[in-house]
C-alpha atoms as a PDB file:
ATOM      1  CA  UNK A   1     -18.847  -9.557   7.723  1.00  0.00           C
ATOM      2  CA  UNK A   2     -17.630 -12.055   4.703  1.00  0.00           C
ATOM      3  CA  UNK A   3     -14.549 -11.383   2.537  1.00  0.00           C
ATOM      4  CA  UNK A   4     -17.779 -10.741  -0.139  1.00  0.00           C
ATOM      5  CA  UNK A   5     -18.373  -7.657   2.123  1.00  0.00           C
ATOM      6  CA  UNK A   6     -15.212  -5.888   0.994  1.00  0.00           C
ATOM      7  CA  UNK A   7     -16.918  -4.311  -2.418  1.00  0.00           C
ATOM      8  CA  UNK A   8     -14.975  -4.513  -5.745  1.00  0.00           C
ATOM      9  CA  UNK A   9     -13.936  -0.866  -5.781  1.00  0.00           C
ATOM     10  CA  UNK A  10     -12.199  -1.182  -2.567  1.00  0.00           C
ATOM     11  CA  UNK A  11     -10.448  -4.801  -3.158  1.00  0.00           C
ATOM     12  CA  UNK A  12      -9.312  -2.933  -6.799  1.00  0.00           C
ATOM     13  CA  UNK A  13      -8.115  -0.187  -4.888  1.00  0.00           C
ATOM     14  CA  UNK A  14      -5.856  -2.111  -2.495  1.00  0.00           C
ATOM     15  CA  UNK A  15      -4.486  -4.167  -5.536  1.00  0.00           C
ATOM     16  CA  UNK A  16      -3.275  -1.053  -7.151  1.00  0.00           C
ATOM     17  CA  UNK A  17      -2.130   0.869  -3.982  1.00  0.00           C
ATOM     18  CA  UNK A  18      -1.199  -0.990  -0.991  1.00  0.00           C
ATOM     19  CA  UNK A  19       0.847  -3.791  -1.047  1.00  0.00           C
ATOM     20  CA  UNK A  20       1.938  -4.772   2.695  1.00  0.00           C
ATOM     21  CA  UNK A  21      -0.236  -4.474   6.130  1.00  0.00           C
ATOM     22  CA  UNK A  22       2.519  -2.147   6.681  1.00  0.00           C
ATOM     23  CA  UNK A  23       1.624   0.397   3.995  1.00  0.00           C
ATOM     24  CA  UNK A  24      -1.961  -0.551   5.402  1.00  0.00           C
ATOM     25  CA  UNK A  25      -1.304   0.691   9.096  1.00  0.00           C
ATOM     26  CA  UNK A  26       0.490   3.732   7.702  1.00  0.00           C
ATOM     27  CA  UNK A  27      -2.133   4.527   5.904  1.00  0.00           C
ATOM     28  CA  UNK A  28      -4.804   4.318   8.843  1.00  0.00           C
ATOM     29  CA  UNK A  29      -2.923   6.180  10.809  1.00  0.00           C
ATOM     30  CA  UNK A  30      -1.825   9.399   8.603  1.00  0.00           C
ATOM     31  CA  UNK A  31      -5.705   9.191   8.015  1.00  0.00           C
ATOM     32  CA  UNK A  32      -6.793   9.483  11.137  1.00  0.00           C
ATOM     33  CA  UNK A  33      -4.244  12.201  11.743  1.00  0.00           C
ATOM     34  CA  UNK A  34      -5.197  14.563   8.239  1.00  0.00           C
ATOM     35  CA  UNK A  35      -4.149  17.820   9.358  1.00  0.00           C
ATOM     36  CA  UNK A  36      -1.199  16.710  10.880  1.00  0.00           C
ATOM     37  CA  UNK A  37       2.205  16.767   9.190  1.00  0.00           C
ATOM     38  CA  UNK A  38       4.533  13.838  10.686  1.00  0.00           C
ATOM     39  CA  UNK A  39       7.997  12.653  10.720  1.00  0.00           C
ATOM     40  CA  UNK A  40       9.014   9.152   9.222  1.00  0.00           C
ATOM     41  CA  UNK A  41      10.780   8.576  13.124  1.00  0.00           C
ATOM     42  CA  UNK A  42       7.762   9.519  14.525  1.00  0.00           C
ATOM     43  CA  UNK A  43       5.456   7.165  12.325  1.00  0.00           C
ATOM     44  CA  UNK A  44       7.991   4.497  12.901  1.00  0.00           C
ATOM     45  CA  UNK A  45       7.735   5.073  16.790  1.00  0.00           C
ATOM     46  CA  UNK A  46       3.975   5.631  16.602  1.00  0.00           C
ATOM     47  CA  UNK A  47       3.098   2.117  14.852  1.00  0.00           C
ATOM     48  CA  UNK A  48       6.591   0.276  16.154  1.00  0.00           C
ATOM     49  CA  UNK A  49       7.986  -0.108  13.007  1.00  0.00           C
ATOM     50  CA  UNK A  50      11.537  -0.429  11.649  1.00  0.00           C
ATOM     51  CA  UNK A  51      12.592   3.157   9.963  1.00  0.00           C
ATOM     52  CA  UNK A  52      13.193   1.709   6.888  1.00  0.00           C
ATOM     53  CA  UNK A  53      10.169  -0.305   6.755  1.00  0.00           C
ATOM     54  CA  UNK A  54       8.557   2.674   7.772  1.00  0.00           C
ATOM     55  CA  UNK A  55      10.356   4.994   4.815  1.00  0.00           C
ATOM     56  CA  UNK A  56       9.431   2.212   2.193  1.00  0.00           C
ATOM     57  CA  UNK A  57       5.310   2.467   3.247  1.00  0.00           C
ATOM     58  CA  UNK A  58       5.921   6.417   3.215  1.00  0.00           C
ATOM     59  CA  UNK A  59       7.672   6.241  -0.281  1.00  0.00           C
ATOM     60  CA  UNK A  60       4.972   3.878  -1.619  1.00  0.00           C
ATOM     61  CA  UNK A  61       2.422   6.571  -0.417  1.00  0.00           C
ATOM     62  CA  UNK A  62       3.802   9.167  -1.764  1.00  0.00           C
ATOM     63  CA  UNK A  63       4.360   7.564  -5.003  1.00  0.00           C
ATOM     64  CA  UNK A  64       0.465   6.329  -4.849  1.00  0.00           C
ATOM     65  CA  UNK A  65      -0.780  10.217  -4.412  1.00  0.00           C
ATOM     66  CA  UNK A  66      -1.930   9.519  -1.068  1.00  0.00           C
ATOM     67  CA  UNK A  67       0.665  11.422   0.727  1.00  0.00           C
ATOM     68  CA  UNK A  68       2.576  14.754   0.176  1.00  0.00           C
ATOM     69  CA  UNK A  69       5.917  16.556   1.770  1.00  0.00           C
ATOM     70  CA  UNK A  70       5.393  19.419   3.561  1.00  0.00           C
ATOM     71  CA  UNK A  71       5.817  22.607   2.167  1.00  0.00           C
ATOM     72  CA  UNK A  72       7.844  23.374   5.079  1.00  0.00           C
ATOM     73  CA  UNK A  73      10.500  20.657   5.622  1.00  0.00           C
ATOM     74  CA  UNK A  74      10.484  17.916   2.983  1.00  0.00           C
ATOM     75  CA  UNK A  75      11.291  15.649   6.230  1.00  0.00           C
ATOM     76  CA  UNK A  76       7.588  16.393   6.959  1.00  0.00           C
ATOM     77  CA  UNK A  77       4.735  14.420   5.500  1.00  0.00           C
ATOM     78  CA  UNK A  78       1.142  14.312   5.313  1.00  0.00           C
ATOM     79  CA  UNK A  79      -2.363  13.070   4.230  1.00  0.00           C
ATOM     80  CA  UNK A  80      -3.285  14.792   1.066  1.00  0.00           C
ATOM     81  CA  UNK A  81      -4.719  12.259  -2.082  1.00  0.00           C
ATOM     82  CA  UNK A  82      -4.770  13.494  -5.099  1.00  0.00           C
ATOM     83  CA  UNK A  83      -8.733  13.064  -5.552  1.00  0.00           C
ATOM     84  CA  UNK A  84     -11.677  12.648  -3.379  1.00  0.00           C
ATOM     85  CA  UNK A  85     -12.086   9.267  -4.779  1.00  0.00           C
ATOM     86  CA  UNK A  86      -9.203   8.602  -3.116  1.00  0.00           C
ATOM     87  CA  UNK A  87     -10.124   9.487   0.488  1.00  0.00           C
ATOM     88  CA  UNK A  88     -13.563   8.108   0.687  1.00  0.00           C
ATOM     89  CA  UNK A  89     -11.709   4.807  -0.377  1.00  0.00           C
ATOM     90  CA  UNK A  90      -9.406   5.155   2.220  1.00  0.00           C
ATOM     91  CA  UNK A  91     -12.127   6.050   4.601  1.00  0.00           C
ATOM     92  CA  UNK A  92     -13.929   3.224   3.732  1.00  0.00           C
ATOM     93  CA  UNK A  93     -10.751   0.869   4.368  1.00  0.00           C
ATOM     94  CA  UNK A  94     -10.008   2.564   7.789  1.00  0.00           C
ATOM     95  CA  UNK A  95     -13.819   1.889   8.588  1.00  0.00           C
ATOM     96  CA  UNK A  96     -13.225  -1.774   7.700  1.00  0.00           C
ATOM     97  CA  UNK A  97     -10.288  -2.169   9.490  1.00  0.00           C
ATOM     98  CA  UNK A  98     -11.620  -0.866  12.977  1.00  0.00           C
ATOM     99  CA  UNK A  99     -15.240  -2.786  12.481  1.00  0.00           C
ATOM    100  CA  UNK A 100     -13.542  -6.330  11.330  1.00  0.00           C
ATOM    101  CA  UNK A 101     -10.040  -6.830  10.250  1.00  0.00           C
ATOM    102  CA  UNK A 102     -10.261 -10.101   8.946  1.00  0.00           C
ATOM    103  CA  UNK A 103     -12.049  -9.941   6.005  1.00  0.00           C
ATOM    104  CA  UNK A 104      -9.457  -7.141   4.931  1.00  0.00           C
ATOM    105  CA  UNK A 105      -6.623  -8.815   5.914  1.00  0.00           C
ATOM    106  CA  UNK A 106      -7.799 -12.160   4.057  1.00  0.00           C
ATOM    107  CA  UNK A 107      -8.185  -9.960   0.684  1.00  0.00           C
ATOM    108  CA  UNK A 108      -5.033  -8.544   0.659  1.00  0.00           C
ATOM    109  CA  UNK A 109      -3.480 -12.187   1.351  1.00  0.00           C
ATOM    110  CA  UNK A 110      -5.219 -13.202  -1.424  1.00  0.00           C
ATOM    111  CA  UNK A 111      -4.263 -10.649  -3.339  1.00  0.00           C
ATOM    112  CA  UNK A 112      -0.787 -10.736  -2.300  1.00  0.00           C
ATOM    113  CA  UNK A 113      -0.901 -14.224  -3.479  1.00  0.00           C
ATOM    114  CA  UNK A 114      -2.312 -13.465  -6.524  1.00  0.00           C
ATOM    115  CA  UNK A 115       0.640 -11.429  -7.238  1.00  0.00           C
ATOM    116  CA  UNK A 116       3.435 -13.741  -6.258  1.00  0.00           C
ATOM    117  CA  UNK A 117       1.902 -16.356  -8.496  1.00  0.00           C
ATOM    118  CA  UNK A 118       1.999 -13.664 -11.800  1.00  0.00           C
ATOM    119  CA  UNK A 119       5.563 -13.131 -10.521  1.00  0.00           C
ATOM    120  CA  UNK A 120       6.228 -16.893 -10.540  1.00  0.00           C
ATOM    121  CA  UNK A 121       4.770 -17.361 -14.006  1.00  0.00           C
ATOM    122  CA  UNK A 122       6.403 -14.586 -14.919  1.00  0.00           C
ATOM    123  CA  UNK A 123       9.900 -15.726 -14.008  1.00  0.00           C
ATOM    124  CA  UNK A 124       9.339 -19.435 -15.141  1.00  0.00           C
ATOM    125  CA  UNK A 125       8.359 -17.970 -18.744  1.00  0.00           C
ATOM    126  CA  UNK A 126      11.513 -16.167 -19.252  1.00  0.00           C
ATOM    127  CA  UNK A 127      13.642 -19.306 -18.071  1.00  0.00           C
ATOM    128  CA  UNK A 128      11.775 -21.131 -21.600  1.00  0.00           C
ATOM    129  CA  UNK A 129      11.720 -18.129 -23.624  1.00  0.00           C
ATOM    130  CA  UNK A 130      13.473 -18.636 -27.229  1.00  0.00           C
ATOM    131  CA  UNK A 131      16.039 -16.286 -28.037  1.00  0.00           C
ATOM    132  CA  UNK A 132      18.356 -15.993 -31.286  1.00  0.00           C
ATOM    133  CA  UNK A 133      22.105 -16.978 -29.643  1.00  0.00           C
ATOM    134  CA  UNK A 134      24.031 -13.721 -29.898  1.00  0.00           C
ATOM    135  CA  UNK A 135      27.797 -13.768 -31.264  1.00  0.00           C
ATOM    136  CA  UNK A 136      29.410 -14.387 -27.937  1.00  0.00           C
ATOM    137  CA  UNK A 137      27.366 -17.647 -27.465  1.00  0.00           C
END
């Protein structure tokens, strides 16, 4: 498999939706778990991560429609997107990530990357960016 392998729709939909291999793994794994509603400890356990680490990829999830609390305990979390768009993309990426990693990890690298350099830019602009003095200056 070549990074061309990982089709457009997929590559768009990790740009906008997961940002770390972290947020990646949690993502495989409340997949592969659907009906299941999980702790953050537990997850953290499950995929030995740190629990904050672990809370951040949960948040992000959440935040991205891909997770939702439990009606029961709003400790409780589980797989639920928004959209069946949604879940066949993330079925796709858990299928690429069990068949061949690398071409999946080398896209989000690059995208990862991509977004530290718009940062950069970003940041650099501002430092050169004309502004009328104010009173105090």
């Amino acid at each position: 498999m070549t990074d061309s392998a990982i089709p457009p729709r997929l590559r768009q939909f990790i740009l906008e939706r997961v940002s770390s291999y972290e947020q990646l793994n949690v993502l495989r794994w409340v997949f592969l778990r659907r009906d299941e509603c999980f702790s953050v400890p537990l997850l953290a356990q499950e995929l030995a991560l740190e629990q904050q680490v672990a809370e951040e990829a949960v948040q992000h999830l959440l935040d991205g429609k891909l997770l939702v609390r439990s009606p029961d305990s709003t400790d409780l979390v589980r797989y639920q997107p928004n959209d069946h768009e949604l879940d066949r993309d993330v079925g796709a990426l858990t299928e690429l990530l069990s068949q061949d990693p690398l071409p999946l990890i080398r896209t989000m690298t690059e995208l990862s990357l991509e977004r530290l350099r718009g940062s950069t830019l970003r940041i650099f602009a501002d430092c050169f960016s004309v502004r009328k003095p104010t009173k105090q200056e």
